[in-house]
Protein backbone atom coordinates (compact mmCIF):
# COMPACT_ATOMS: atom_id res chain seq x y z
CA UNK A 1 -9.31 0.06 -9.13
CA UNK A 2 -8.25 1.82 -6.26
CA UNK A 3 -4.29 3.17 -6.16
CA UNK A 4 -4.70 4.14 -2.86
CA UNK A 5 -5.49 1.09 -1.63
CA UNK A 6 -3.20 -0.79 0.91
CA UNK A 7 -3.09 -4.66 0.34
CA UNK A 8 -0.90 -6.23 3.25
CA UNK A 9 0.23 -9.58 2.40
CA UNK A 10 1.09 -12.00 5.37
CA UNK A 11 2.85 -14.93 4.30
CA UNK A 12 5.81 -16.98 5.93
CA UNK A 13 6.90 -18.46 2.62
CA UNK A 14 9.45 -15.53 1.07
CA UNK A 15 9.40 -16.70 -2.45
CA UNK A 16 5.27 -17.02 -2.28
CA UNK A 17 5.04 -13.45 -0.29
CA UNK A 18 7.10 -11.72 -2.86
CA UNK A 19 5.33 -12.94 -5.66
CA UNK A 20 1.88 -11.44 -4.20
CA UNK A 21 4.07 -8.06 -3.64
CA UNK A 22 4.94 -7.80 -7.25
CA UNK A 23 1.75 -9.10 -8.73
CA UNK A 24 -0.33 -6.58 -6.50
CA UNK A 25 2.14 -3.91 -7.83
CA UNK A 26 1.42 -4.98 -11.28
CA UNK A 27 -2.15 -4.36 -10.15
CA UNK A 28 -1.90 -1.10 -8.95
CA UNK A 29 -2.02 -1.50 -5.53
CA UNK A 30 -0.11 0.01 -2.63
CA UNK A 31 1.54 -3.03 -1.05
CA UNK A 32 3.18 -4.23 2.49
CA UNK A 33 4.55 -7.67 2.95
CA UNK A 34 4.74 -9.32 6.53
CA UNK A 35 6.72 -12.89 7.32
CA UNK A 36 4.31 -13.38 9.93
CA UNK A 37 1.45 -12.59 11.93
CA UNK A 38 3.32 -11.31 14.63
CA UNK A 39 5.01 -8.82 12.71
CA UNK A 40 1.62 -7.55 11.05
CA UNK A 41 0.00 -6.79 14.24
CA UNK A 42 2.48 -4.68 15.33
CA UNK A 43 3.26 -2.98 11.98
CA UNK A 44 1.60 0.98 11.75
CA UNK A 45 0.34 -0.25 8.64
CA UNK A 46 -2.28 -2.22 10.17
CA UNK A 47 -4.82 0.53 10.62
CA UNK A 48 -4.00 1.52 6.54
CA UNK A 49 -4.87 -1.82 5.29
CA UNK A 50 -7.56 -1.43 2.99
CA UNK A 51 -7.31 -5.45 2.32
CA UNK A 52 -5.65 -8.84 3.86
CA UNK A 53 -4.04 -11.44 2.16
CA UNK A 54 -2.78 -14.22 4.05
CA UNK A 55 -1.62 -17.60 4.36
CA UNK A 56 -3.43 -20.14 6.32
CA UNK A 57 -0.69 -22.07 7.63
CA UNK A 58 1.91 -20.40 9.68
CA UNK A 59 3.58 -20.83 12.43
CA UNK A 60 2.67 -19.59 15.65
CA UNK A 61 -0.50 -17.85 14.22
CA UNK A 62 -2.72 -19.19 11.27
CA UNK A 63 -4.39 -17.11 8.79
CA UNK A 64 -7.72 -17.70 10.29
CA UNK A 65 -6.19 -16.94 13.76
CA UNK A 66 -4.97 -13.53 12.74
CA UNK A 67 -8.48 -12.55 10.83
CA UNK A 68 -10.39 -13.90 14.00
CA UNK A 69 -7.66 -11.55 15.71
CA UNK A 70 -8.59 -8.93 14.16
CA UNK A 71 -12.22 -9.30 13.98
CA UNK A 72 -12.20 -8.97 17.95
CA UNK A 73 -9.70 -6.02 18.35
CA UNK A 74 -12.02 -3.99 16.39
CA UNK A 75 -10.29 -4.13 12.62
CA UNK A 76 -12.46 -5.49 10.46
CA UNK A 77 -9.89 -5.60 7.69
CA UNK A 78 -11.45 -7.66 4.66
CA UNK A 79 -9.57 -11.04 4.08
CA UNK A 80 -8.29 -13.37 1.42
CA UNK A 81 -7.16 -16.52 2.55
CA UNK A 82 -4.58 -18.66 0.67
CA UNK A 83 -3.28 -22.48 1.73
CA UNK A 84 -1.21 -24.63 -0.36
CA UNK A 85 -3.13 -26.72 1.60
CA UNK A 86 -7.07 -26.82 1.30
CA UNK A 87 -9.55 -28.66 3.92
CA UNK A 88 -13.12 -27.81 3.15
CA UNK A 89 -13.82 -26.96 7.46
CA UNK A 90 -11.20 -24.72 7.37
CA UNK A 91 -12.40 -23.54 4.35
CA UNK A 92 -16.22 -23.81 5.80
CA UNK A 93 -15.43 -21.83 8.85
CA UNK A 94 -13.43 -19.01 7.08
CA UNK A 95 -16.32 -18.50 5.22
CA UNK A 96 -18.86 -18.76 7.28
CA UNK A 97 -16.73 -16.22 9.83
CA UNK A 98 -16.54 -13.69 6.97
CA UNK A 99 -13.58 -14.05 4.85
CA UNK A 100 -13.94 -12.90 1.51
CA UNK A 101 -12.48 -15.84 -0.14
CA UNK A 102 -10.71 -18.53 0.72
CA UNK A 103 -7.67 -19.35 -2.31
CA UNK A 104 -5.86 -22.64 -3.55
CA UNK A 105 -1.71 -22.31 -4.23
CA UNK A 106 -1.10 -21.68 -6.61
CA UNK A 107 -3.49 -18.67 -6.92
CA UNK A 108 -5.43 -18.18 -9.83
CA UNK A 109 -4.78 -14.35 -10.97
CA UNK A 110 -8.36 -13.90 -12.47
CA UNK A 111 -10.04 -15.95 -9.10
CA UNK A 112 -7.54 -13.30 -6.98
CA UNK A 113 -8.71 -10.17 -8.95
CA UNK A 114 -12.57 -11.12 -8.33
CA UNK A 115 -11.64 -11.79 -4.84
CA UNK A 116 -9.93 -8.24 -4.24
CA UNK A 117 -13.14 -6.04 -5.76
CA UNK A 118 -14.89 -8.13 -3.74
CA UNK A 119 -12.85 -7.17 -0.56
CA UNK A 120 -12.75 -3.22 -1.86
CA UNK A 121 -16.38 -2.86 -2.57
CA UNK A 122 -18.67 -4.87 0.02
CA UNK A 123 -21.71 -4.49 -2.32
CA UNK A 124 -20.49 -7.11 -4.60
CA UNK A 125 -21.18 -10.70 -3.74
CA UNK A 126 -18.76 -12.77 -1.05
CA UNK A 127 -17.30 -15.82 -2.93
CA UNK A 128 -18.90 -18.62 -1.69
CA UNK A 129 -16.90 -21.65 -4.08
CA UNK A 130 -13.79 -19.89 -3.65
């Protein structure tokens, strides 16, 4: 595992974003939680974040959205997707785009710990059933 390691959480729902703060704490990761896109893009901690967690469905800008974002201002930031809501395009098109996985509410902690050494060390496989 890697201490070091920033995860930024984006996630609009306060009870859901704290949650991932703590349990990526628990996990021994550096942590920064954002209620919105918006507010991670113009956070410093942007160009620190080692990983990406965010919701699909937010206002103003999706999860999707912001990776796609990113993707064309240069950061390629890897990125865990999670919806309360799953729809397999979505789900096809995050994937196929790049996203390391793409995550069902509530998340499964052992699918979530795959997903993030997946995200820190690009030699292991993508998830493809996420």
């Amino acid at each position: 595992m890697l201490k070091a390691s920033l995860v930024s959480v984006v996630e609009d729902d306060q009870f859901f974003r704290e949650s991932m703060r703590r349990l990526m704490k628990s996990l021994g990761y550096s942590v920064e939680t954002f209620p919105s896109a918006a507010d991670f893009i113009a956070s410093r901690r942007l160009v620190e974040t080692a990983c990406l967690i965010a919701d699909v469905h937010m206002p103003a800008m999706t999860g999707l959205e912001l990776y796609r974002h990113l993707i064309d201002a240069g950061y390629a930031i890897p990125t865990i997707l999670v919806t309360a809501y799953p729809d397999d395009d979505v789900r096809a098109r995050a994937l196929k785009d790049g996203v390391v996985c793409y995550l069902r509410k509530p998340v499964d902690e052992k699918h979530l710990m795959r997903c993030l050494r997946a995200a820190f060390h690009s030699d292991e496989p993508r998830e493809e059933n996420s």
